[in-house]
C-alpha atoms as a PDB file:
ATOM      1  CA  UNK A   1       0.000   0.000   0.000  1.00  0.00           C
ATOM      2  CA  UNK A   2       1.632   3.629  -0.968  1.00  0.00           C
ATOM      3  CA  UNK A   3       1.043   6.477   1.446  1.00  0.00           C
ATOM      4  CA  UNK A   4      -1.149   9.101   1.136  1.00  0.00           C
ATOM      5  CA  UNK A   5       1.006  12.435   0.643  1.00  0.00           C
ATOM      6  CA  UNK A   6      -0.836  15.819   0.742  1.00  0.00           C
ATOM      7  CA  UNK A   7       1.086  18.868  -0.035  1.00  0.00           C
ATOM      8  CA  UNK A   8       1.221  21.337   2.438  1.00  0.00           C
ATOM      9  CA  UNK A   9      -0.590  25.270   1.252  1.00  0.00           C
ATOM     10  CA  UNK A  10       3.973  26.172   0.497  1.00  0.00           C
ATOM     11  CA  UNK A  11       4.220  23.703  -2.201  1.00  0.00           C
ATOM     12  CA  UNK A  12       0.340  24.398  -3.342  1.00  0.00           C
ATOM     13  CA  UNK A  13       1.527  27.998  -3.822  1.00  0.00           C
ATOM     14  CA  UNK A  14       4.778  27.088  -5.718  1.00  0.00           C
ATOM     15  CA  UNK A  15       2.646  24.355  -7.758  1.00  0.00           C
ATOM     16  CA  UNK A  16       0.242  27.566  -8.793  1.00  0.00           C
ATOM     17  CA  UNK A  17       3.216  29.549  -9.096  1.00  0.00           C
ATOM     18  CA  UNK A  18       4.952  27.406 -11.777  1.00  0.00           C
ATOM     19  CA  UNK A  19       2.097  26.702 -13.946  1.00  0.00           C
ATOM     20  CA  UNK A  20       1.112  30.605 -13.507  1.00  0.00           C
ATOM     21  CA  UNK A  21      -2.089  29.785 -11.922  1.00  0.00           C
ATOM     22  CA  UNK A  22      -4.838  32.565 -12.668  1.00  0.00           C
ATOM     23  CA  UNK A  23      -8.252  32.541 -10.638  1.00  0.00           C
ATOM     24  CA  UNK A  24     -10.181  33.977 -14.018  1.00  0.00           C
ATOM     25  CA  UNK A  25      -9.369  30.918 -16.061  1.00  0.00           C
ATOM     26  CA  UNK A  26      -9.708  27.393 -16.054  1.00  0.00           C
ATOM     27  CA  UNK A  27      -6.679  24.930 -16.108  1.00  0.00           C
ATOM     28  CA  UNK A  28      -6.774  21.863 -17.946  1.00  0.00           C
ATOM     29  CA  UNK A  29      -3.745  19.057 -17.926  1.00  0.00           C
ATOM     30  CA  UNK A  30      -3.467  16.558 -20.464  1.00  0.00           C
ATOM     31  CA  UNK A  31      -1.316  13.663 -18.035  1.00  0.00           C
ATOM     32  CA  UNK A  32      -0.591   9.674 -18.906  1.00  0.00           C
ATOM     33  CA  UNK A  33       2.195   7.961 -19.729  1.00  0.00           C
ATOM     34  CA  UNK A  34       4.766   8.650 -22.871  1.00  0.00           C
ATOM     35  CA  UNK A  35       3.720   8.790 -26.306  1.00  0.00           C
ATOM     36  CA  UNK A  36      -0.018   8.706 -25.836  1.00  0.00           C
ATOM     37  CA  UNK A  37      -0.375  12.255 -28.204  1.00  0.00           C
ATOM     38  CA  UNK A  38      -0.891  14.696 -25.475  1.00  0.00           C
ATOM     39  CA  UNK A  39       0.775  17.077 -27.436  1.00  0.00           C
ATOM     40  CA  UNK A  40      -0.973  16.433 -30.590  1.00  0.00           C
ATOM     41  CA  UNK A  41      -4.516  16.764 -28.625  1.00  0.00           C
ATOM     42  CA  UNK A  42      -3.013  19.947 -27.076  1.00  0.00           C
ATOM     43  CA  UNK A  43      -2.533  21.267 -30.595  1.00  0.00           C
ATOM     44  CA  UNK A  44      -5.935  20.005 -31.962  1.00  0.00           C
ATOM     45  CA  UNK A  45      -7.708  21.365 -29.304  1.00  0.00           C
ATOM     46  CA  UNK A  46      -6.334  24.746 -30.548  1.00  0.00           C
ATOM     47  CA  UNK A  47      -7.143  23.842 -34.200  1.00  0.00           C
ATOM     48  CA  UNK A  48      -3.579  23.947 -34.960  1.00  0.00           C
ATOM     49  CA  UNK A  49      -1.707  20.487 -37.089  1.00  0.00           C
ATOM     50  CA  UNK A  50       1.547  19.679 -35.297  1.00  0.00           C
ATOM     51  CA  UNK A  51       3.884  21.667 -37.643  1.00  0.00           C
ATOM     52  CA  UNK A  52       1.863  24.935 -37.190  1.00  0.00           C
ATOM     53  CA  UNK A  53       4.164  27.307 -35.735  1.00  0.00           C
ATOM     54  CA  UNK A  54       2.276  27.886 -32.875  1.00  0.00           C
ATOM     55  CA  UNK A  55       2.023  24.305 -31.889  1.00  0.00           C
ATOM     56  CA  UNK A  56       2.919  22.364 -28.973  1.00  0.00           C
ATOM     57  CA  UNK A  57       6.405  20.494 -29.703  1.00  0.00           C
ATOM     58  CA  UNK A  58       5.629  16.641 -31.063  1.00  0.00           C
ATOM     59  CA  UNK A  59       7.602  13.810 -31.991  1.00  0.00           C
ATOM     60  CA  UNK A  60       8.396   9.886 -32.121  1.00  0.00           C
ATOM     61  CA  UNK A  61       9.660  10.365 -28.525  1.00  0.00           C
ATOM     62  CA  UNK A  62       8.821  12.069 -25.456  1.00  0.00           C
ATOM     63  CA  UNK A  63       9.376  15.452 -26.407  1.00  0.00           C
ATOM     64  CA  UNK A  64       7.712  17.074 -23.319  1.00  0.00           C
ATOM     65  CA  UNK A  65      10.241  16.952 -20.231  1.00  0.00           C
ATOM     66  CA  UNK A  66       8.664  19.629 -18.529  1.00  0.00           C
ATOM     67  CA  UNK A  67       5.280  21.554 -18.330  1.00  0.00           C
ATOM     68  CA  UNK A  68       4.146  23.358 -21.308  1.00  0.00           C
ATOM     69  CA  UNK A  69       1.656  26.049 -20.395  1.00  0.00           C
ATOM     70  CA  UNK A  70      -0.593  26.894 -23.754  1.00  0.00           C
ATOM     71  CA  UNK A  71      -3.354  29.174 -23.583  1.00  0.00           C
ATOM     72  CA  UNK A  72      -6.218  28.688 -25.846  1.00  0.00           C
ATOM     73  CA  UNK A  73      -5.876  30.907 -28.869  1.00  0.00           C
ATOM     74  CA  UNK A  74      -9.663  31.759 -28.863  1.00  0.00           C
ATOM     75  CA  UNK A  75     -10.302  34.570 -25.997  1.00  0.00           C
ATOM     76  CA  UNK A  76     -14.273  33.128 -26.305  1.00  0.00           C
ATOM     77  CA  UNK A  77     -13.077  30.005 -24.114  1.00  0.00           C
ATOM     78  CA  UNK A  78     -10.992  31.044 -20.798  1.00  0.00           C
ATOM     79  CA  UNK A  79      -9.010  28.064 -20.910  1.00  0.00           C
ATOM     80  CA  UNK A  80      -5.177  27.203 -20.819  1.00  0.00           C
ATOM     81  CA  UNK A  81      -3.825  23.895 -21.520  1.00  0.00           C
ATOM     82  CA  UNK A  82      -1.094  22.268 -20.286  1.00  0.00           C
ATOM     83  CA  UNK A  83       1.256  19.387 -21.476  1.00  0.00           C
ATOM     84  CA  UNK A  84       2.687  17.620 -18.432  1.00  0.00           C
ATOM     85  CA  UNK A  85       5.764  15.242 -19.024  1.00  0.00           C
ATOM     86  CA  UNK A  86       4.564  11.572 -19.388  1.00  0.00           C
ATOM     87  CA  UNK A  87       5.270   9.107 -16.691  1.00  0.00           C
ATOM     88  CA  UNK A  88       7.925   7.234 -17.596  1.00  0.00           C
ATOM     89  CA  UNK A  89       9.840   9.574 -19.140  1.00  0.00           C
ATOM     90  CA  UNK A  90      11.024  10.770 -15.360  1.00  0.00           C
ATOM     91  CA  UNK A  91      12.311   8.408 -12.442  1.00  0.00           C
ATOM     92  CA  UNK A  92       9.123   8.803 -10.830  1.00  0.00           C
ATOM     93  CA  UNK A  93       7.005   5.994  -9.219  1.00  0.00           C
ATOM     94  CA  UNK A  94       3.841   5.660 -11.158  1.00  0.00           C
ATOM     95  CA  UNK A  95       1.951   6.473  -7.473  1.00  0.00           C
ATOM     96  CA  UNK A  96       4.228   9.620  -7.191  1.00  0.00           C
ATOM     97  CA  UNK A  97       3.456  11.032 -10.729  1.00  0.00           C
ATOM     98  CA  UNK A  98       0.558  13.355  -9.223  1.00  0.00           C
ATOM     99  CA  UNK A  99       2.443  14.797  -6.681  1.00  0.00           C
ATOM    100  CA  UNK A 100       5.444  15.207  -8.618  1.00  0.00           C
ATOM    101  CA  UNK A 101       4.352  17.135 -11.326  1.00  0.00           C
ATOM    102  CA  UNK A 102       1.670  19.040  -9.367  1.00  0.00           C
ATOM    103  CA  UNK A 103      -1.298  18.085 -10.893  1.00  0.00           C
ATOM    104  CA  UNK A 104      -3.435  19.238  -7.581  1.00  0.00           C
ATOM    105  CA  UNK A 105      -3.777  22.721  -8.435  1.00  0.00           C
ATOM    106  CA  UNK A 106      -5.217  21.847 -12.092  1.00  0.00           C
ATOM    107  CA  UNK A 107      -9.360  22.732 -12.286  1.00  0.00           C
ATOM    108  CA  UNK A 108      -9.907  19.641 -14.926  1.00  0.00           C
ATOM    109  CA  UNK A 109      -7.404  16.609 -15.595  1.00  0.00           C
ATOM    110  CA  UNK A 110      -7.132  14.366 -19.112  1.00  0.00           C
ATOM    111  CA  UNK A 111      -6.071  10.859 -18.795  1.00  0.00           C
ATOM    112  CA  UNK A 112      -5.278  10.196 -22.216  1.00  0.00           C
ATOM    113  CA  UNK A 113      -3.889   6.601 -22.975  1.00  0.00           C
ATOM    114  CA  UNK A 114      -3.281   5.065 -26.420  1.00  0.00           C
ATOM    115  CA  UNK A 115      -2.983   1.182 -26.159  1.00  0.00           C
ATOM    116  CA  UNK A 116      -3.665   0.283 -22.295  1.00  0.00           C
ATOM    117  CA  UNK A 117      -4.798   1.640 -18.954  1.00  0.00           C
ATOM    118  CA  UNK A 118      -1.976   1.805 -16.773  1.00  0.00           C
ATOM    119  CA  UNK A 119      -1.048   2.011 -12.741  1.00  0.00           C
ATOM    120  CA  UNK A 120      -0.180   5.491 -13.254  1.00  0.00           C
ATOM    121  CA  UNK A 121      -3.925   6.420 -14.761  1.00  0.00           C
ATOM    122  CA  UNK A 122      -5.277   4.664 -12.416  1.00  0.00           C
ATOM    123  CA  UNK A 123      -2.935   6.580  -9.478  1.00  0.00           C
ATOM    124  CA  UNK A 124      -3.747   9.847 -11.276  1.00  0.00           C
ATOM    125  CA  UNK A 125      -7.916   9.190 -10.875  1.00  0.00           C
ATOM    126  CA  UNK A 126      -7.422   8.425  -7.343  1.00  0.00           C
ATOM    127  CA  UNK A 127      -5.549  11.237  -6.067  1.00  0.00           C
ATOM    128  CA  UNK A 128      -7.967  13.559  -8.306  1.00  0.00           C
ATOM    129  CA  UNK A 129     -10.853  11.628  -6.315  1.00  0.00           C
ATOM    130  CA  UNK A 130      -9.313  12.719  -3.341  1.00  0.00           C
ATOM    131  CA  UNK A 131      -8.448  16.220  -4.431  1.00  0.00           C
ATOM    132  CA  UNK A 132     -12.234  16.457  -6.130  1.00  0.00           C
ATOM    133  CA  UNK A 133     -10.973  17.215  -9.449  1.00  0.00           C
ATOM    134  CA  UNK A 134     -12.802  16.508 -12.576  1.00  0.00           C
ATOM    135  CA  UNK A 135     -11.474  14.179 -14.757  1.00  0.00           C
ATOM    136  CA  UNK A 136     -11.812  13.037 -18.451  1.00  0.00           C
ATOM    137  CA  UNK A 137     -10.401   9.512 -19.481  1.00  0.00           C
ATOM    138  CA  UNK A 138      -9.369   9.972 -23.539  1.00  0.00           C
ATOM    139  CA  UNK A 139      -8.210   6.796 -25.543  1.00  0.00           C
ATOM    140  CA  UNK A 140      -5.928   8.365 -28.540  1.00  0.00           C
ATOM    141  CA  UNK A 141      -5.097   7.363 -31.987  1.00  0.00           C
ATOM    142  CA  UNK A 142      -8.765   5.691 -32.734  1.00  0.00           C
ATOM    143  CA  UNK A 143      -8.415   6.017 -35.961  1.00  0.00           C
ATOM    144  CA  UNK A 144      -4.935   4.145 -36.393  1.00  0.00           C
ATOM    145  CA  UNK A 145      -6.200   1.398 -34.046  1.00  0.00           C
ATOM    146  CA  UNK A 146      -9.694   0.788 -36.407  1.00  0.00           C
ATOM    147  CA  UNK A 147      -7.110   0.880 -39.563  1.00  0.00           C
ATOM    148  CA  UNK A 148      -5.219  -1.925 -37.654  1.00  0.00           C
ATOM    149  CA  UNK A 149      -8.109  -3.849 -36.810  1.00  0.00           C
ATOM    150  CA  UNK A 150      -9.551  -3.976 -40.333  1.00  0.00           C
ATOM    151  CA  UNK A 151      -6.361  -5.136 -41.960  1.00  0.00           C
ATOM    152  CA  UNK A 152      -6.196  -7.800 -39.302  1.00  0.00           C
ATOM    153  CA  UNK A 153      -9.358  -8.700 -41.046  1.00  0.00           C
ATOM    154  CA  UNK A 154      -8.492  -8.579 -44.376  1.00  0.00           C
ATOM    155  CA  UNK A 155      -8.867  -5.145 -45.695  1.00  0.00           C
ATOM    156  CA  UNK A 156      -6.047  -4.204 -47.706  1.00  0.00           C
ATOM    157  CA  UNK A 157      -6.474  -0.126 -49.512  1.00  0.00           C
ATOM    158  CA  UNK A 158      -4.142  -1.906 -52.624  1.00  0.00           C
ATOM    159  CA  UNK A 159      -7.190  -3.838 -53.209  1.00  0.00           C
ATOM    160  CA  UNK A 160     -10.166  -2.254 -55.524  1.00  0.00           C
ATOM    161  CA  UNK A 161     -12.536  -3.359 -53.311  1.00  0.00           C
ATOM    162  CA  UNK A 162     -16.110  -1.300 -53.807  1.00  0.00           C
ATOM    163  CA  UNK A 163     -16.621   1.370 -51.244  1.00  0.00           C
ATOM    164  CA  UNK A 164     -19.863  -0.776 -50.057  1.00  0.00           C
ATOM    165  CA  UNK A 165     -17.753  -3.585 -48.810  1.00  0.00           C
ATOM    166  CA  UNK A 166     -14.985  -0.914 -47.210  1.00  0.00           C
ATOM    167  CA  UNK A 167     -17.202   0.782 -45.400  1.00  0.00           C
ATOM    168  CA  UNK A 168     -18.679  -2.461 -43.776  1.00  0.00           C
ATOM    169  CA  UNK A 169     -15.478  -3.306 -42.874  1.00  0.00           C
ATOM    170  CA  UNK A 170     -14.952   0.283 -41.301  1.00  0.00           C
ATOM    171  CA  UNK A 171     -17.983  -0.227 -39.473  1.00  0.00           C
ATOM    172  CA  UNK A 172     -17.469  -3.392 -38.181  1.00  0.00           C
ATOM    173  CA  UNK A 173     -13.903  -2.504 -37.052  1.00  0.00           C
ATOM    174  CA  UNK A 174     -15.207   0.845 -35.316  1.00  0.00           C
ATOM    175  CA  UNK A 175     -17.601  -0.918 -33.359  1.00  0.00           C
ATOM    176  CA  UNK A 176     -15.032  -3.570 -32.286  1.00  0.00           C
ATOM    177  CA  UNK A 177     -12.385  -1.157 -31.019  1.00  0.00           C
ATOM    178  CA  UNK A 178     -15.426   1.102 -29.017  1.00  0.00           C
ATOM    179  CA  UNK A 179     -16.498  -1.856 -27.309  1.00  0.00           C
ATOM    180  CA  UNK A 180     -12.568  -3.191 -26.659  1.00  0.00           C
ATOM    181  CA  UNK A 181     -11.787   0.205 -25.227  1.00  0.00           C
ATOM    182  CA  UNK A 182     -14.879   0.871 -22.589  1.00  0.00           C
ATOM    183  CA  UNK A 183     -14.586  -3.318 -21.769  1.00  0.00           C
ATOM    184  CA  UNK A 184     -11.205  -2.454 -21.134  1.00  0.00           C
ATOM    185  CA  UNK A 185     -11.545   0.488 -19.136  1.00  0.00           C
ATOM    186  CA  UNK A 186     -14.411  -0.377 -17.131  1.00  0.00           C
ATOM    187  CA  UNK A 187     -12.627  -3.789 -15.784  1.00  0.00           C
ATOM    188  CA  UNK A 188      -9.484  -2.179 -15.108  1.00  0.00           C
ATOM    189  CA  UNK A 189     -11.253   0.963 -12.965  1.00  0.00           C
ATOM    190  CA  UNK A 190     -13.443  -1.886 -11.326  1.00  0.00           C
ATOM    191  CA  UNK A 191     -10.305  -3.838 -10.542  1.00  0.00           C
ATOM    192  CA  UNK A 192      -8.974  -0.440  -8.828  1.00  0.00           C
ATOM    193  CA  UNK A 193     -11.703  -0.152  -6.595  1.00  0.00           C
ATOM    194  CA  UNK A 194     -12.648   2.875  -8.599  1.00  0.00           C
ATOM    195  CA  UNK A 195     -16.966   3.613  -9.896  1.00  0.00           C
ATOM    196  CA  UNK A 196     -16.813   3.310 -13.458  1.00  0.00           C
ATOM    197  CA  UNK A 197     -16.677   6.672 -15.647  1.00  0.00           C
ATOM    198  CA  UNK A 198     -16.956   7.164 -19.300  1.00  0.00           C
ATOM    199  CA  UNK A 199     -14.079   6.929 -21.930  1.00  0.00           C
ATOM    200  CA  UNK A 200     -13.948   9.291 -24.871  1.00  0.00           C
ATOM    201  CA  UNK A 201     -12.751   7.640 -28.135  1.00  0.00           C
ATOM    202  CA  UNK A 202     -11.203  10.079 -30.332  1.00  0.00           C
ATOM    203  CA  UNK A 203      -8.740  10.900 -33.191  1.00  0.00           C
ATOM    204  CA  UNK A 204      -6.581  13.884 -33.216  1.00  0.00           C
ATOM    205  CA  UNK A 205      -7.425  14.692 -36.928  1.00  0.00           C
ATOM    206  CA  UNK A 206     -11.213  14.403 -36.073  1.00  0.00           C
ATOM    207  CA  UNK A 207     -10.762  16.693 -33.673  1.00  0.00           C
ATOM    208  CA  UNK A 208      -8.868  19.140 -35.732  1.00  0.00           C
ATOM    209  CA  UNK A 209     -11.805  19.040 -38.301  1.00  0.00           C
ATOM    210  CA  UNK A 210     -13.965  19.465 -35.318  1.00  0.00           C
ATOM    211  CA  UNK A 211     -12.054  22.361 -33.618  1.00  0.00           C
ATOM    212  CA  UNK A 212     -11.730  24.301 -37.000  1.00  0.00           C
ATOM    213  CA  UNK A 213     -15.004  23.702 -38.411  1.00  0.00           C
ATOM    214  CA  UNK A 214     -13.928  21.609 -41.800  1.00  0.00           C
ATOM    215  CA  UNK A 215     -16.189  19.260 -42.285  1.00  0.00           C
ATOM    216  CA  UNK A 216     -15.260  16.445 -40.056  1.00  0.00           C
ATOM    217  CA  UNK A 217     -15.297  12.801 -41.086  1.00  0.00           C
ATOM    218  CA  UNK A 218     -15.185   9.842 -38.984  1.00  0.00           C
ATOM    219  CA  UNK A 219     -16.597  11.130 -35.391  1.00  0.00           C
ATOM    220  CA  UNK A 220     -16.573   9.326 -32.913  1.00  0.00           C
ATOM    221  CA  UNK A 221     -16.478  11.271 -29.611  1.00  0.00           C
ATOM    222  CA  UNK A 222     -14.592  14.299 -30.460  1.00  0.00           C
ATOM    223  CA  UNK A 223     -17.923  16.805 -30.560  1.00  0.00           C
ATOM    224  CA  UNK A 224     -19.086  15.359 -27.041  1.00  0.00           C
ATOM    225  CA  UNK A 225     -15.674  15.703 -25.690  1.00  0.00           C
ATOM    226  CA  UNK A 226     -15.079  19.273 -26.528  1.00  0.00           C
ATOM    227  CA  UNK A 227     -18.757  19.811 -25.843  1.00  0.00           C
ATOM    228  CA  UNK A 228     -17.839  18.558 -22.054  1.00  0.00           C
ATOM    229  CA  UNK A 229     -14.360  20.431 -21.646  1.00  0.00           C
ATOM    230  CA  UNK A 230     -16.081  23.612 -22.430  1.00  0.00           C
ATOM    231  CA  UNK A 231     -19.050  23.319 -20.383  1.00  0.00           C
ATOM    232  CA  UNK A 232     -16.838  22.669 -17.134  1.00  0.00           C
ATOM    233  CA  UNK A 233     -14.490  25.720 -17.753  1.00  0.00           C
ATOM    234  CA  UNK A 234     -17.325  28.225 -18.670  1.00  0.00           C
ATOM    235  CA  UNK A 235     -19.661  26.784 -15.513  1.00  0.00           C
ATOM    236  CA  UNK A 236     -16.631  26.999 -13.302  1.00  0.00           C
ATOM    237  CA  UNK A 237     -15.603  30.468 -14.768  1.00  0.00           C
ATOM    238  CA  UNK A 238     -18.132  31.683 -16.620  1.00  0.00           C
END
């Protein structure tokens, strides 16, 4: 069993400090483990693609080794963003991530994950249970994994196969991977001891689409998602 460390009001201070802390808006962190996107929902959240100029640093790697603080480029929605390193990345004990990188003083907390739920979501949910901070689970990369799924069942693009039979296989393969991923969640949160909460399913490009109004293809839960983040920050600071 790991012990239960509070911070004392001197290191809440310094933890609002750090991340510039400012009553009038509301702080989200995007937290999980390396390589789950966080930047690359960062930037979609802001409408921007990864090699915008403006746009949170991405890569193959870890690229975020400490906090990135990134206001949201509309004024309309008082929210700032923030890209916290991924666990695993630092020598930090998954149960030690929250502590570590502060995450009490954030208003609204992502767990984003992109193949599994792991001890350190599952350490982050607790500790924002016991700081009453809301908290959004996001599984990544949806559309990669449905692409995945359908040529593990055949599908190859080379082939001229009529759009009919593609989009079957699309469909069959979304539906797969939604029910996979809330199975999946679900069990491990009820293995934790923890009530069960809802997973988003998203795509970064989706949410782009979404974000800047182009049409998007392919939703899954990208609307509903943004839908919820802005709700919370305009009821909380509206």
């Amino acid at each position: 069993i790991q012990p239960v460390v509070t911070p004392t009001p001197e290191e809440v201070n310094t933890a609002k400090q750090r991340v510039q802390y400012d009553e009038d808006l509301f702080h989200f962190a995007v937290a999980g483990v390396a390589g789950g996107g966080k930047s690359s929902l960062i930037n979609a959240f802001c409408g921007l693609r990864n090699n915008d100029t403006a746009a949170a640093a991405t890569g193959v790697t870890e690229t975020t080794l400490a906090t990135a603080r990134i206001p949201h480029p509309n004024a309309e929605y008082p929210i700032v963003w923030y890209d916290i390193p991924g666990a695993g990345t630092l020598k930090i004990p998954d149960w030690q991530y929250f502590n570590a990188q502060g995450l009490y003083v954030f208003d609204g907390i992502i767990i984003l994950f992109d193949n599994r739920f792991t001890m350190t979501d599952i350490a982050i949910l607790t500790n924002c249970r016991r700081f009453n901070i809301p908290t959004y689970i996001v599984r990544s990369k949806a559309d990669q994994h449905i692409s995945n799924i359908m040529t593990d069942r055949g599908y190859n693009s080379n082939d001229d196969e009529n759009e009919g039979q593609k989009k079957r296989l699309y469909e069959a393969a979304r539906q797969h991977f939604i029910q996979q991923t809330r199975q999946s969640v679900k069990d491990n949160l009820e293995n934790a001891d923890i009530p069960d909460q809802r997973v988003y399913i998203i795509s970064k490009q989706t949410m782009t689409d979404v974000v800047k109004r182009k049409g998007a293809k392919n939703i899954i839960e990208e609307i509903e998602l943004l839908d919820d983040l802005i709700q919370e920050a305009q009821t909380r600071r509206g």
